[in-house]
C-alpha atoms as a PDB file:
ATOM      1  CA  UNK A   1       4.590 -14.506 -19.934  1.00  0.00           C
ATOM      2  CA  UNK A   2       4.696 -12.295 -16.614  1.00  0.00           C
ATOM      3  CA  UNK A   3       8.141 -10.411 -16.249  1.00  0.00           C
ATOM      4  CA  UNK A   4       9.214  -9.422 -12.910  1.00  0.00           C
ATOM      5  CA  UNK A   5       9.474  -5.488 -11.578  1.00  0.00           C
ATOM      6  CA  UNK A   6      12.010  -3.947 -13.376  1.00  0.00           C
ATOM      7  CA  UNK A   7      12.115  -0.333 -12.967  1.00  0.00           C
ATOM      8  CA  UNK A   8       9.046   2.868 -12.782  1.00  0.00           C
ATOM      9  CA  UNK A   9       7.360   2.044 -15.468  1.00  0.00           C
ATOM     10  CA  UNK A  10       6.221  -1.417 -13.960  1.00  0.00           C
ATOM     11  CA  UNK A  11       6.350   0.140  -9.992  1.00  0.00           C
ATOM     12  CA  UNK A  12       3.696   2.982 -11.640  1.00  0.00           C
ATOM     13  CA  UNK A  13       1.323  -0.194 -13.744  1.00  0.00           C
ATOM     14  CA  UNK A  14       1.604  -2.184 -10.411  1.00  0.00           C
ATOM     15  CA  UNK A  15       0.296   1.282  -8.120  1.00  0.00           C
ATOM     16  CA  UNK A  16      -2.270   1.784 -10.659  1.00  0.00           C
ATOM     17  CA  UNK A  17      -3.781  -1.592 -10.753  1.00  0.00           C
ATOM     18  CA  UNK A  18      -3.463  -1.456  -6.705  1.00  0.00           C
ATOM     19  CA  UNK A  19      -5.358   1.364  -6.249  1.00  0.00           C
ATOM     20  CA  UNK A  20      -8.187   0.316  -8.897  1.00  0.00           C
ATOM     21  CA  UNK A  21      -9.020  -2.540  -6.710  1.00  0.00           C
ATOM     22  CA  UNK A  22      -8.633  -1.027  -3.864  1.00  0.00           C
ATOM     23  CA  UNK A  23     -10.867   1.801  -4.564  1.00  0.00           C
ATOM     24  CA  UNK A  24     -14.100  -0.813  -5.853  1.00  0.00           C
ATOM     25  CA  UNK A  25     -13.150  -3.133  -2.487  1.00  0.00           C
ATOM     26  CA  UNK A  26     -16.084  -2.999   0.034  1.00  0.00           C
ATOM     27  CA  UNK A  27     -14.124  -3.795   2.817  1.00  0.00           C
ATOM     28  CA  UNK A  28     -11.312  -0.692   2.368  1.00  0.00           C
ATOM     29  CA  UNK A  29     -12.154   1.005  -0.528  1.00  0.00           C
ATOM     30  CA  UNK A  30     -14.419   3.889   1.665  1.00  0.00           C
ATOM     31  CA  UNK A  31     -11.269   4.328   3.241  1.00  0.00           C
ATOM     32  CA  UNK A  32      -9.687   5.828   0.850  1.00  0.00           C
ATOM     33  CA  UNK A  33     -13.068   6.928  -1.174  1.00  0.00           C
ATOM     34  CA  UNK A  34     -15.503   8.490   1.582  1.00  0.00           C
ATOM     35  CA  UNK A  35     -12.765   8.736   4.341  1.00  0.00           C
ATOM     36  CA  UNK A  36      -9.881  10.028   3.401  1.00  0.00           C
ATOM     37  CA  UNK A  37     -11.115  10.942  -0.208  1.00  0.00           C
ATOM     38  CA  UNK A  38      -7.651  10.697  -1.595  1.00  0.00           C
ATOM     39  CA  UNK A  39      -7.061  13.065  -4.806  1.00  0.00           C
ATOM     40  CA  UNK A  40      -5.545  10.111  -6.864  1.00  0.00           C
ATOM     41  CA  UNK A  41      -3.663  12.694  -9.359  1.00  0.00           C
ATOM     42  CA  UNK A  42      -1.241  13.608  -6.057  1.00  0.00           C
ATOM     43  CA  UNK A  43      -1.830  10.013  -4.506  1.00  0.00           C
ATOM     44  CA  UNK A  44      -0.553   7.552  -7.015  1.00  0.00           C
ATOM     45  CA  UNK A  45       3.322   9.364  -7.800  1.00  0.00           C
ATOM     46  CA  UNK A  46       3.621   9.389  -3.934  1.00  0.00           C
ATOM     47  CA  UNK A  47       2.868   5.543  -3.743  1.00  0.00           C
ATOM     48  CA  UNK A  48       5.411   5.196  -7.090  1.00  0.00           C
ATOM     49  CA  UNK A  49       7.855   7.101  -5.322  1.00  0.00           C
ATOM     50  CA  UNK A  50       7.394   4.784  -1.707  1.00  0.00           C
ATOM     51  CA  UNK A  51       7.593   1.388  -3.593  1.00  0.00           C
ATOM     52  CA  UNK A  52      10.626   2.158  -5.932  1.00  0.00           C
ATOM     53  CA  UNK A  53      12.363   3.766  -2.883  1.00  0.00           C
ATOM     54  CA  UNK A  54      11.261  -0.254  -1.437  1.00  0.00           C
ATOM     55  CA  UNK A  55      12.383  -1.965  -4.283  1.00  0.00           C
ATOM     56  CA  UNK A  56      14.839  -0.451  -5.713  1.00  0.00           C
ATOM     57  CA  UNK A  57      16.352   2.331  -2.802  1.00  0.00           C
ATOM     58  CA  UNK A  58      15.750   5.260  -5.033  1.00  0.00           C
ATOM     59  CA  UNK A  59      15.935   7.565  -2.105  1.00  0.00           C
ATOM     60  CA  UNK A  60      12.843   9.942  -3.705  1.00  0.00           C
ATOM     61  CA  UNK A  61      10.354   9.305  -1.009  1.00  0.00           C
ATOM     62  CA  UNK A  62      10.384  11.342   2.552  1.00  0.00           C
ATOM     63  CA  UNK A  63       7.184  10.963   3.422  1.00  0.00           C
ATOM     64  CA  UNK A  64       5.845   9.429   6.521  1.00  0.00           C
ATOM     65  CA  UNK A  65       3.370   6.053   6.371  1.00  0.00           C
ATOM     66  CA  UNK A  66       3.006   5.563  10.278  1.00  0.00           C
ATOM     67  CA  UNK A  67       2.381   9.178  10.810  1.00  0.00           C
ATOM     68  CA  UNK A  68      -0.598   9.033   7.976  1.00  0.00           C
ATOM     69  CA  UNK A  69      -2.381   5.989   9.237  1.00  0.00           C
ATOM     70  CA  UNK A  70      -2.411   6.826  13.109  1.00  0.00           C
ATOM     71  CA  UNK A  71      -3.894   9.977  12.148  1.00  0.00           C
ATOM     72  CA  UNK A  72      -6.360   8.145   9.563  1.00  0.00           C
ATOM     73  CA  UNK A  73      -6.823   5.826  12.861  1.00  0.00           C
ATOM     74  CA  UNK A  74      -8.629   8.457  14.871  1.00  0.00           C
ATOM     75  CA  UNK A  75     -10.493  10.030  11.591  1.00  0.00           C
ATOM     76  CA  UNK A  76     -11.844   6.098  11.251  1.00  0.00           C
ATOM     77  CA  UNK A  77     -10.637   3.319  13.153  1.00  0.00           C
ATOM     78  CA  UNK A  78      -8.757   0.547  11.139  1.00  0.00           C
ATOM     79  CA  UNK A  79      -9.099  -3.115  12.234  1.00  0.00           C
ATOM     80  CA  UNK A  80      -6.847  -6.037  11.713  1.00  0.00           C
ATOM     81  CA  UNK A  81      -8.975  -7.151   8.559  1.00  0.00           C
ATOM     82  CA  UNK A  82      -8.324  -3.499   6.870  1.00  0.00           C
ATOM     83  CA  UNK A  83      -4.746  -4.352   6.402  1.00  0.00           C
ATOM     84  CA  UNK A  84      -5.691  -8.029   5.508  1.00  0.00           C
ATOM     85  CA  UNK A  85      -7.540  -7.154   3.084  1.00  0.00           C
ATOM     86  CA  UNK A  86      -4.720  -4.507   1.870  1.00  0.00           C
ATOM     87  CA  UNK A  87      -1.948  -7.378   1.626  1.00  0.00           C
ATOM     88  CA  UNK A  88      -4.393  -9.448  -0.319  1.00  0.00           C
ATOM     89  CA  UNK A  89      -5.368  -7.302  -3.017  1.00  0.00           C
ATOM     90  CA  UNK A  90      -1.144  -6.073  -3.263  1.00  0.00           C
ATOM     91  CA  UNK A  91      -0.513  -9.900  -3.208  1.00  0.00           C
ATOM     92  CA  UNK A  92      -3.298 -11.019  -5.999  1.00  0.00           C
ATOM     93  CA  UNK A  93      -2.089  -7.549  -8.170  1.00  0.00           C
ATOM     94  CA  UNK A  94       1.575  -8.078  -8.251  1.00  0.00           C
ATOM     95  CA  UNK A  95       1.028 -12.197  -8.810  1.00  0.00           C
ATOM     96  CA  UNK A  96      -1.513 -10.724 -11.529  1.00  0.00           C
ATOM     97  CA  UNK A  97       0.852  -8.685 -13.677  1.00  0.00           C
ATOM     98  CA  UNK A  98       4.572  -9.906 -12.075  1.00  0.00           C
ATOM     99  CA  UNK A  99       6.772 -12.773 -11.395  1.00  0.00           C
ATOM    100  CA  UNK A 100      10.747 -12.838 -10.132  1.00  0.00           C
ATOM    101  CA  UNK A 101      12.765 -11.694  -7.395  1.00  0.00           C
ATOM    102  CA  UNK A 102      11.686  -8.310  -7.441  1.00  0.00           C
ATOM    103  CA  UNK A 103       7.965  -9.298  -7.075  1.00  0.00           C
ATOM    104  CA  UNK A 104       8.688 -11.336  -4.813  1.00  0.00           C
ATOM    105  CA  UNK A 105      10.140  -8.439  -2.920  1.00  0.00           C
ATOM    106  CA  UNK A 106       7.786  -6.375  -3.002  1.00  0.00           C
ATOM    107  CA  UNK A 107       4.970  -8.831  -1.590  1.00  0.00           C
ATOM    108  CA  UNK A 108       7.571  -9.774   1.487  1.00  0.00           C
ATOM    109  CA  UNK A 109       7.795  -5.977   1.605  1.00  0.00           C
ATOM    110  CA  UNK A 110       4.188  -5.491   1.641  1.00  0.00           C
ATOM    111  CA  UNK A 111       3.513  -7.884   4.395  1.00  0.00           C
ATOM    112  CA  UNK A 112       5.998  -6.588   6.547  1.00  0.00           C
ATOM    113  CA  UNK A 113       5.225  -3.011   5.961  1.00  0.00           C
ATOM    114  CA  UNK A 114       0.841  -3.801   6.672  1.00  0.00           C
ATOM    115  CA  UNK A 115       2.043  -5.726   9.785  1.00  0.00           C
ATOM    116  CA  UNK A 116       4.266  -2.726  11.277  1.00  0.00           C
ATOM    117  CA  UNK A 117       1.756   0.027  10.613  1.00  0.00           C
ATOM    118  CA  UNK A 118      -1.086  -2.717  12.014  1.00  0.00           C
ATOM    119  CA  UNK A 119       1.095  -3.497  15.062  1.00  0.00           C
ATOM    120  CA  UNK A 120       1.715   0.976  15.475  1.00  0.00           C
ATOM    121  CA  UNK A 121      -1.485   1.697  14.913  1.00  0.00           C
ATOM    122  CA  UNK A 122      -3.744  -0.298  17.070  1.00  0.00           C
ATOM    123  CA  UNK A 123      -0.935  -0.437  19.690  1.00  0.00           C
ATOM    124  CA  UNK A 124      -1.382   3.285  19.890  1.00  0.00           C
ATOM    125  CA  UNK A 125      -5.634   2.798  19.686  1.00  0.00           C
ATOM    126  CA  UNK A 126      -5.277   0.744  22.771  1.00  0.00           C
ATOM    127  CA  UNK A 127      -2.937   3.233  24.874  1.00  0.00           C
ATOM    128  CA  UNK A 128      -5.366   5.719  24.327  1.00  0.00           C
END
């Protein structure tokens, strides 16, 4: 029986799981892989620390998501079906391991955050 998001433990096996898809996908995964090549060991406590911050306001991330992808934007351009693909996989993970309130949360949250950084980012690709 799935249990909803409770507290870090569950924030840190939902991240995980995430970012194991994520770095197999063949649509995004060279993103993060090839790209960006993302040292997981620092990666995955800074994603912990943004989704409990969204979930639960823990106040322990500063960092800056919009900043990060518009600069990842002119590195390699990102397309509408990057982020997509990004909700779907957060979607199928948390549905995979998760059910309340809280999980519910954190898709809504996931959806909304995809669409502003999609809206920032290619906004910005076509003004310059």
């Amino acid at each position: 029986m799935k249990k909803d998001i409770l507290n870090r433990t569950d924030i840190e096996l939902m991240i995980s799981a995430f970012y194991n898809k994520v770095k197999s996908d063949n649509l995004i995964g060279f993103l993060f892989t090839d790209i960006v090549k993302i040292n997981w060991e620092s990666h995955l406590p800074i994603m912990c620390n943004f989704w409990e911050n969204a979930l639960f306001f823990s106040g322990n991330y500063t960092g800056n998501p919009m900043n990060l992808h518009q600069h990842l934007q002119h590195i390699q351009p990102l397309e509408s079906k990057h982020f997509t693909r990004w909700v779907s996989i957060f979607v199928k993970v948390v549905d995979a391991y998760f059910k309340g309130p809280t999980a519910n949360l954190a898709k809504q949250r996931a959806k909304s955050i995809a669409k502003l950084i999609e809206a920032k980012v290619l906004q910005h690709q076509i003004q310059h």
